[in-house]
PDB file of N, CA and C in Angstrom:
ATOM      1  N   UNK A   1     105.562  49.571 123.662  1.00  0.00           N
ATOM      2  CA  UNK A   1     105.267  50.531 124.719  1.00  0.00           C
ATOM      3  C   UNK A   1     103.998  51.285 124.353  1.00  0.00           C
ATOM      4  N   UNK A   2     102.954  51.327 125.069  1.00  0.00           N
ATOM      5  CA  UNK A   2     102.251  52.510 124.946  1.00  0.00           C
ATOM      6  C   UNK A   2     102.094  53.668 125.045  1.00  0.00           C
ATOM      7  N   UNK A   3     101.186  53.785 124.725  1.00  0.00           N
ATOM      8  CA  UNK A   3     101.996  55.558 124.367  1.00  0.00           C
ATOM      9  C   UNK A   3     100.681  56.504 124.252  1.00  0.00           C
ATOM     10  N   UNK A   4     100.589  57.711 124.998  1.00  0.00           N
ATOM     11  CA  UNK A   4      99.348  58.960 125.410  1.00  0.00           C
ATOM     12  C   UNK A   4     100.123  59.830 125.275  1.00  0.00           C
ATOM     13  N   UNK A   5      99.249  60.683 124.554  1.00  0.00           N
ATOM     14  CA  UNK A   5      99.992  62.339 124.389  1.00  0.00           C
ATOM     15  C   UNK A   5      99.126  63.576 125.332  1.00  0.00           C
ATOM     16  N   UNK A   6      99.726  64.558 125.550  1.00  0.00           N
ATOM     17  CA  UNK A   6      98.899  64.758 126.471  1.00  0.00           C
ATOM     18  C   UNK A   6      99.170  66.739 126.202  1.00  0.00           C
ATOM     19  N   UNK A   7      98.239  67.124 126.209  1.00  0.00           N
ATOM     20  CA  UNK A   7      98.422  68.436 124.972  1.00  0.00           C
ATOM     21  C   UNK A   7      98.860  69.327 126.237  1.00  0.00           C
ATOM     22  N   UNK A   8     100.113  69.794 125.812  1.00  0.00           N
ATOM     23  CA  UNK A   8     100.609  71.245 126.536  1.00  0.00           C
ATOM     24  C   UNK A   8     100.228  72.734 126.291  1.00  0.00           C
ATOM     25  N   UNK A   9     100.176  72.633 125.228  1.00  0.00           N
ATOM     26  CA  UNK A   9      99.300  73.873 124.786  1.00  0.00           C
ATOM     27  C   UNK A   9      99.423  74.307 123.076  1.00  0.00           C
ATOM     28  N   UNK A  10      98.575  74.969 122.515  1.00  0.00           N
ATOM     29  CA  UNK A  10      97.801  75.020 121.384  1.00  0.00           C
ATOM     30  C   UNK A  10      98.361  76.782 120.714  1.00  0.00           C
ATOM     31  N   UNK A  11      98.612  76.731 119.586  1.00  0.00           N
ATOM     32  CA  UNK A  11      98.398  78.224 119.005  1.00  0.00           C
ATOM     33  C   UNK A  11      98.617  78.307 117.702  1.00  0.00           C
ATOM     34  N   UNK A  12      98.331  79.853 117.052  1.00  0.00           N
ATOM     35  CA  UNK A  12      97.899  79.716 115.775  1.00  0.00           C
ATOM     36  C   UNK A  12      99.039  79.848 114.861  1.00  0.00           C
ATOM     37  N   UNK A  13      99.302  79.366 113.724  1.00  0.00           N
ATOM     38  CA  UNK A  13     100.326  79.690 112.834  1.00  0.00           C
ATOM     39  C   UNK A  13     100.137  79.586 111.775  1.00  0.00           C
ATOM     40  N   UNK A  14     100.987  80.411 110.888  1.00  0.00           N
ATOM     41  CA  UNK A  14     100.711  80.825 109.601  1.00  0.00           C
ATOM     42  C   UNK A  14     101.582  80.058 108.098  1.00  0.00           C
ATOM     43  N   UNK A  15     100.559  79.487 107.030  1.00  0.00           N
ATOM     44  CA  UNK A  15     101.834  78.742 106.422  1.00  0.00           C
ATOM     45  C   UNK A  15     101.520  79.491 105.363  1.00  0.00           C
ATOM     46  N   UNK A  16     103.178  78.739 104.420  1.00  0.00           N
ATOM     47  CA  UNK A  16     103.499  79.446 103.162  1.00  0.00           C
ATOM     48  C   UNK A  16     102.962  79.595 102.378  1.00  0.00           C
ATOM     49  N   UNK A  17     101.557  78.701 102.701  1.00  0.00           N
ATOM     50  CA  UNK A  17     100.636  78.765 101.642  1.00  0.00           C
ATOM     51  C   UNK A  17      99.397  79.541 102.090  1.00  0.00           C
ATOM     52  N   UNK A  18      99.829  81.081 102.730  1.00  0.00           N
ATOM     53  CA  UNK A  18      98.953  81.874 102.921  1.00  0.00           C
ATOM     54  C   UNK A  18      97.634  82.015 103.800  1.00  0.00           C
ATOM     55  N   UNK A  19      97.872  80.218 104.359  1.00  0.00           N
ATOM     56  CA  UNK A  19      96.464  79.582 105.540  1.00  0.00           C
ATOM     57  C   UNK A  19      97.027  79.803 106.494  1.00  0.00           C
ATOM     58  N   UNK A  20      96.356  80.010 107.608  1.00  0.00           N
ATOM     59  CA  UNK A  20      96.141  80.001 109.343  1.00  0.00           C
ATOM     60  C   UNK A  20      96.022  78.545 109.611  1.00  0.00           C
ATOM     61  N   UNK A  21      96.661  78.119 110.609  1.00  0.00           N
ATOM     62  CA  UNK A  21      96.674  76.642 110.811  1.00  0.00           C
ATOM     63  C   UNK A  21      96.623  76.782 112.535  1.00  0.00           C
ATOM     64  N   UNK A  22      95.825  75.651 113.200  1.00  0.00           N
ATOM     65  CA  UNK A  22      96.126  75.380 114.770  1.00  0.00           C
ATOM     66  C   UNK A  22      96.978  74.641 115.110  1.00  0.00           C
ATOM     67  N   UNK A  23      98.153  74.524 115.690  1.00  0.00           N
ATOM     68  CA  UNK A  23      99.279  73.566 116.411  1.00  0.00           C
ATOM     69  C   UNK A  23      98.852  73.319 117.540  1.00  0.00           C
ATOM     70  N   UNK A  24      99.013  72.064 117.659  1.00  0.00           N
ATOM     71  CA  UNK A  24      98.961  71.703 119.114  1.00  0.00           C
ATOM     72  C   UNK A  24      99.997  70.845 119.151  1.00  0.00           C
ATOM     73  N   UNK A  25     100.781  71.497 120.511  1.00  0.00           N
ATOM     74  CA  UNK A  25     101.937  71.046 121.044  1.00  0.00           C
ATOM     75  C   UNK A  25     101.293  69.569 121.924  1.00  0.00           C
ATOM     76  N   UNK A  26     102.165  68.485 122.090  1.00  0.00           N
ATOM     77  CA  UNK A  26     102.028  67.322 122.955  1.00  0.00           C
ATOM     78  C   UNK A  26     103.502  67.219 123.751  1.00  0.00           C
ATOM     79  N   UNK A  27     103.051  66.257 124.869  1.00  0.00           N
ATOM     80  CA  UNK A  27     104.586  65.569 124.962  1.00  0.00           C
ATOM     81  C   UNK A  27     103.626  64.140 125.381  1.00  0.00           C
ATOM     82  N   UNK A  28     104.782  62.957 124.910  1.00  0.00           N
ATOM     83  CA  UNK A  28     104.388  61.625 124.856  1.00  0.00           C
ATOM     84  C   UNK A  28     104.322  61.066 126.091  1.00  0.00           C
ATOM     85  N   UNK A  29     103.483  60.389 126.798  1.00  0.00           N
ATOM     86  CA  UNK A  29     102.886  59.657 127.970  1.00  0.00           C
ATOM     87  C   UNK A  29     103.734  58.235 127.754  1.00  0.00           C
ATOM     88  N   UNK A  30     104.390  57.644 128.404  1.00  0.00           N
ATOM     89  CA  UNK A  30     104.411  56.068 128.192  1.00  0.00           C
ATOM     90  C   UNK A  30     104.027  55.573 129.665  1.00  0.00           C
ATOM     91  N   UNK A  31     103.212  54.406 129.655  1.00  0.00           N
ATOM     92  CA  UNK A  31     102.827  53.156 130.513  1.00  0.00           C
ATOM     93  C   UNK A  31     104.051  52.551 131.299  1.00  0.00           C
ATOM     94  N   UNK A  32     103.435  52.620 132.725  1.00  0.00           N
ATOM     95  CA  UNK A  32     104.663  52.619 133.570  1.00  0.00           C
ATOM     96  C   UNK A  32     104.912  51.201 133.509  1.00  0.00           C
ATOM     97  N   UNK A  33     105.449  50.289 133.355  1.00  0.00           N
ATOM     98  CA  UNK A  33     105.632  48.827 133.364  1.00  0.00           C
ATOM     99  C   UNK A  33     104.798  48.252 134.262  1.00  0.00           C
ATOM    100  N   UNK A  34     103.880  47.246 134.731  1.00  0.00           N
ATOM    101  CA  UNK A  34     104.024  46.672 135.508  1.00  0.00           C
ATOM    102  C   UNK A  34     102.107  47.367 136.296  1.00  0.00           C
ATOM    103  N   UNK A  35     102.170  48.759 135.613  1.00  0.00           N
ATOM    104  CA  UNK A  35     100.969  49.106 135.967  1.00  0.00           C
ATOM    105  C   UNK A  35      99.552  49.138 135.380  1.00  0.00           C
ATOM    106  N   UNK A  36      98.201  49.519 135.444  1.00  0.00           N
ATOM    107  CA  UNK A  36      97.375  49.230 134.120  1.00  0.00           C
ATOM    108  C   UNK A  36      97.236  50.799 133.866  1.00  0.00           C
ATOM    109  N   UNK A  37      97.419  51.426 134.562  1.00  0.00           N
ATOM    110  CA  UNK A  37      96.673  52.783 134.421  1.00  0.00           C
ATOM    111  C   UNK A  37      97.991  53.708 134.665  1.00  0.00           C
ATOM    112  N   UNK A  38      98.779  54.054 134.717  1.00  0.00           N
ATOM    113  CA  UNK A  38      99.875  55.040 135.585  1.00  0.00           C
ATOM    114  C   UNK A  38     101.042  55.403 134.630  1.00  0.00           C
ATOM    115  N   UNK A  39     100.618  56.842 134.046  1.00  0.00           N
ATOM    116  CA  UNK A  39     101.542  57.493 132.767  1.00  0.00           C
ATOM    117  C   UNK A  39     102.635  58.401 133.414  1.00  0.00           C
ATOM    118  N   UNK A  40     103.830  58.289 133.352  1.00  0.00           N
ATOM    119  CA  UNK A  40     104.318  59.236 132.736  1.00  0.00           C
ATOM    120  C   UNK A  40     105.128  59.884 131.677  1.00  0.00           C
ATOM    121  N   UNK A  41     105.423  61.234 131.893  1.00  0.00           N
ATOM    122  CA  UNK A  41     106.421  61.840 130.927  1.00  0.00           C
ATOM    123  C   UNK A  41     107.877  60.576 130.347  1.00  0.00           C
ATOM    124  N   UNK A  42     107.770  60.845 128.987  1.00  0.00           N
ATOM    125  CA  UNK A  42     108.960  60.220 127.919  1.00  0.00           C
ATOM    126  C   UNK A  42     109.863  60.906 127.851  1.00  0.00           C
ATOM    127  N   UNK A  43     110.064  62.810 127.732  1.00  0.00           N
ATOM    128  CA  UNK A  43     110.764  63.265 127.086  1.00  0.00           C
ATOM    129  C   UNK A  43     110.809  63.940 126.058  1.00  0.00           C
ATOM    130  N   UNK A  44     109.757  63.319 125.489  1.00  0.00           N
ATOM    131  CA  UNK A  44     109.594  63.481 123.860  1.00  0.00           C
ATOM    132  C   UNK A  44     108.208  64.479 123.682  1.00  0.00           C
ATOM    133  N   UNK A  45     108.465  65.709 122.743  1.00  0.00           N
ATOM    134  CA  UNK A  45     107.556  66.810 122.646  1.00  0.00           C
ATOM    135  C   UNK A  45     107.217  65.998 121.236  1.00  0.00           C
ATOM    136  N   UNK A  46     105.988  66.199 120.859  1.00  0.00           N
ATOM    137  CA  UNK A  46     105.581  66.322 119.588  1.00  0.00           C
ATOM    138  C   UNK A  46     104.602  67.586 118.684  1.00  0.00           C
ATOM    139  N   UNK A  47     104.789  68.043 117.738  1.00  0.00           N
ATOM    140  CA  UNK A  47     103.834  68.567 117.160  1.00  0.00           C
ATOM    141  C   UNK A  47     102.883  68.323 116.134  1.00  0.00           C
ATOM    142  N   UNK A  48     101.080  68.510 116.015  1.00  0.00           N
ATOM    143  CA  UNK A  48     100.508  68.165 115.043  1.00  0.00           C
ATOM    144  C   UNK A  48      99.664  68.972 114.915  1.00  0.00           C
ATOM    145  N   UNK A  49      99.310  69.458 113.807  1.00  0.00           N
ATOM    146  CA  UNK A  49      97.805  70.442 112.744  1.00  0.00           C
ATOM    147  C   UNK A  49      96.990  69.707 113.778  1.00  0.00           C
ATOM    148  N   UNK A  50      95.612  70.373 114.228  1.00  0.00           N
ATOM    149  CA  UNK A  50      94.741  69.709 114.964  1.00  0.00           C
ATOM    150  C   UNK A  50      93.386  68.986 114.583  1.00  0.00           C
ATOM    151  N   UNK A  51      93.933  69.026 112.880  1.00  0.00           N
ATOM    152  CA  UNK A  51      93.652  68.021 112.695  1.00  0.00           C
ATOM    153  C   UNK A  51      94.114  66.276 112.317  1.00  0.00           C
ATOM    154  N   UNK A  52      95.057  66.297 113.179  1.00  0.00           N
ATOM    155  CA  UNK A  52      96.258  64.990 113.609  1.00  0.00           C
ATOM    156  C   UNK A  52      97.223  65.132 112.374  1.00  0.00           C
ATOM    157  N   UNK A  53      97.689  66.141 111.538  1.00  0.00           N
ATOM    158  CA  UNK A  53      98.816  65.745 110.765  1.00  0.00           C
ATOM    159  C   UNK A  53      99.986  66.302 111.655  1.00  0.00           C
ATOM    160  N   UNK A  54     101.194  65.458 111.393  1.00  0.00           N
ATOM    161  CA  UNK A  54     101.984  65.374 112.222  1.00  0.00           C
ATOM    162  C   UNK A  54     102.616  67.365 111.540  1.00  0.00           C
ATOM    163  N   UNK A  55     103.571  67.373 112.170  1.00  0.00           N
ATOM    164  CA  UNK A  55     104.959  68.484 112.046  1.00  0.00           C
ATOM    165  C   UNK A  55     106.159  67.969 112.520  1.00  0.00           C
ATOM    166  N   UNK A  56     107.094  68.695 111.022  1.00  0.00           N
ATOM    167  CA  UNK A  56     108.526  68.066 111.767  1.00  0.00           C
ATOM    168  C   UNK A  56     109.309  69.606 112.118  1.00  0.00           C
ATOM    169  N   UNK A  57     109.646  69.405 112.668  1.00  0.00           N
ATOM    170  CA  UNK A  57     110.851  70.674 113.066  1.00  0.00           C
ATOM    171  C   UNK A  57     111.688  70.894 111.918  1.00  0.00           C
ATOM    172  N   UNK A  58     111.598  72.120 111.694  1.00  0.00           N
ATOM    173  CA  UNK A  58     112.570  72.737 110.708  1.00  0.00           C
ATOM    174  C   UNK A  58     113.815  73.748 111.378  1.00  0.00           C
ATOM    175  N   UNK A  59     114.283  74.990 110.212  1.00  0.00           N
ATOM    176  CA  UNK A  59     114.614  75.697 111.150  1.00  0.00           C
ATOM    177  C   UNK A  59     114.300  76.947 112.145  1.00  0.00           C
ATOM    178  N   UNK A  60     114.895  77.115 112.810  1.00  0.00           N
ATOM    179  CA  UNK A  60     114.480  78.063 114.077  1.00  0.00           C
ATOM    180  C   UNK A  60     112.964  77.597 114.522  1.00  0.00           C
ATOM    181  N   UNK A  61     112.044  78.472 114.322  1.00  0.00           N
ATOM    182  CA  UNK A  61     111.093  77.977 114.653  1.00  0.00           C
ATOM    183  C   UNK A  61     110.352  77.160 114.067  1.00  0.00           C
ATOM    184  N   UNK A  62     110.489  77.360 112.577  1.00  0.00           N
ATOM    185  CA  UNK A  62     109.772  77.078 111.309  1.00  0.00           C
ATOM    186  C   UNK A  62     109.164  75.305 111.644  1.00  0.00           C
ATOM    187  N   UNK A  63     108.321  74.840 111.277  1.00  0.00           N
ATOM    188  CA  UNK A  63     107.560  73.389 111.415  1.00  0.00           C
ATOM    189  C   UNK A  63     107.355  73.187 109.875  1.00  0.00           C
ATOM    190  N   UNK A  64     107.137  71.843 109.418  1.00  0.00           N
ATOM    191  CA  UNK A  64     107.315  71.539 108.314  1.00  0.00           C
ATOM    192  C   UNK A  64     105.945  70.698 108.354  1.00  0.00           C
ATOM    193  N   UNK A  65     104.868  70.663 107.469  1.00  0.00           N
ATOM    194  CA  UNK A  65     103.434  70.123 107.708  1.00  0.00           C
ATOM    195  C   UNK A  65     104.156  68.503 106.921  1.00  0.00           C
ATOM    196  N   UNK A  66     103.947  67.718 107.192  1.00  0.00           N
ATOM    197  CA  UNK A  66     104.826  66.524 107.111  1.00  0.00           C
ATOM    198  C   UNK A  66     103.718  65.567 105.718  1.00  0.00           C
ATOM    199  N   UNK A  67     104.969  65.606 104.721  1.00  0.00           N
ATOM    200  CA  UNK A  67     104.413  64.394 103.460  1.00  0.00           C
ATOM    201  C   UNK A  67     103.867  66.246 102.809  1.00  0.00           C
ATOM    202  N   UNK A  68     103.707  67.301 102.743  1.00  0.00           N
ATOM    203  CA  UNK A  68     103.763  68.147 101.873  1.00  0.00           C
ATOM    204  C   UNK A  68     105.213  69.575 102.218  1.00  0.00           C
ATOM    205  N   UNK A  69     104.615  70.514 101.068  1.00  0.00           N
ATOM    206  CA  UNK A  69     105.451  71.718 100.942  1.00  0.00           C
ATOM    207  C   UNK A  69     105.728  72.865 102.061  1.00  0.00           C
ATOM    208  N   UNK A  70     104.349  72.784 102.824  1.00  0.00           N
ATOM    209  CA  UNK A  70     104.194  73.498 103.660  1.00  0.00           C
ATOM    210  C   UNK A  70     105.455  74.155 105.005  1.00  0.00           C
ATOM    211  N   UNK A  71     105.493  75.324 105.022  1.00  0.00           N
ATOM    212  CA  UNK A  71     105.799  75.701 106.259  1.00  0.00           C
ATOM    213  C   UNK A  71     105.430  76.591 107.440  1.00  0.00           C
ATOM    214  N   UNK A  72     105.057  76.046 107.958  1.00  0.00           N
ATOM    215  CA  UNK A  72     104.680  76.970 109.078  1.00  0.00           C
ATOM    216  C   UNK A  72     105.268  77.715 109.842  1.00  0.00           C
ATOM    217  N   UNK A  73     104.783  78.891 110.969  1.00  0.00           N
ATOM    218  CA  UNK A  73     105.729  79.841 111.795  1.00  0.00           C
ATOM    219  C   UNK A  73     104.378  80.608 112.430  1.00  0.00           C
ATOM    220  N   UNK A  74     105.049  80.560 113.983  1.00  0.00           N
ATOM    221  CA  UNK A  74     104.109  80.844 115.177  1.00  0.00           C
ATOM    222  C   UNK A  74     103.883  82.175 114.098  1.00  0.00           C
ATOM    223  N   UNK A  75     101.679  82.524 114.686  1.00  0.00           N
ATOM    224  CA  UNK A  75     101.483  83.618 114.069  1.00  0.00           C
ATOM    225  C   UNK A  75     101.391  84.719 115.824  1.00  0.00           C
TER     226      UNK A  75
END
């Protein structure tokens, strides 16, 4: 399946390691079968540093900067 993300909106947060970081929220686009061009909504939200490292959901709000220590939380 293909797959477009398509940014909902962006803001700043603060990790444990004392840095300011940008999130940008997505939700995933998939390719309508059958069409060449015609996306829609999956369902599926994603989050990533803007500079493409992913985030996993932790708790409450907390995001986890993914493959390190890091945690983040809306600033």
């Amino acid at each position: 399946m293909d797959i477009r993300l398509h940014l909902l909106e962006s803001f700043a947060a603060t990790g444990t390691d004392g840095r300011r970081y940008k999130v940008c929220a997505y939700e995933r686009l998939g390719l309508v079968p059958g069409s060449d061009d015609v996306w829609e909504p999956t369902g599926v939200a994603e989050y990533r540093l803007d500079d493409g490292r992913r985030l996993e959901a932790g708790q409450g709000d907390a995001m986890l900067v993914a493959g390190s220590d890091v945690v983040l939380t809306r600033a």
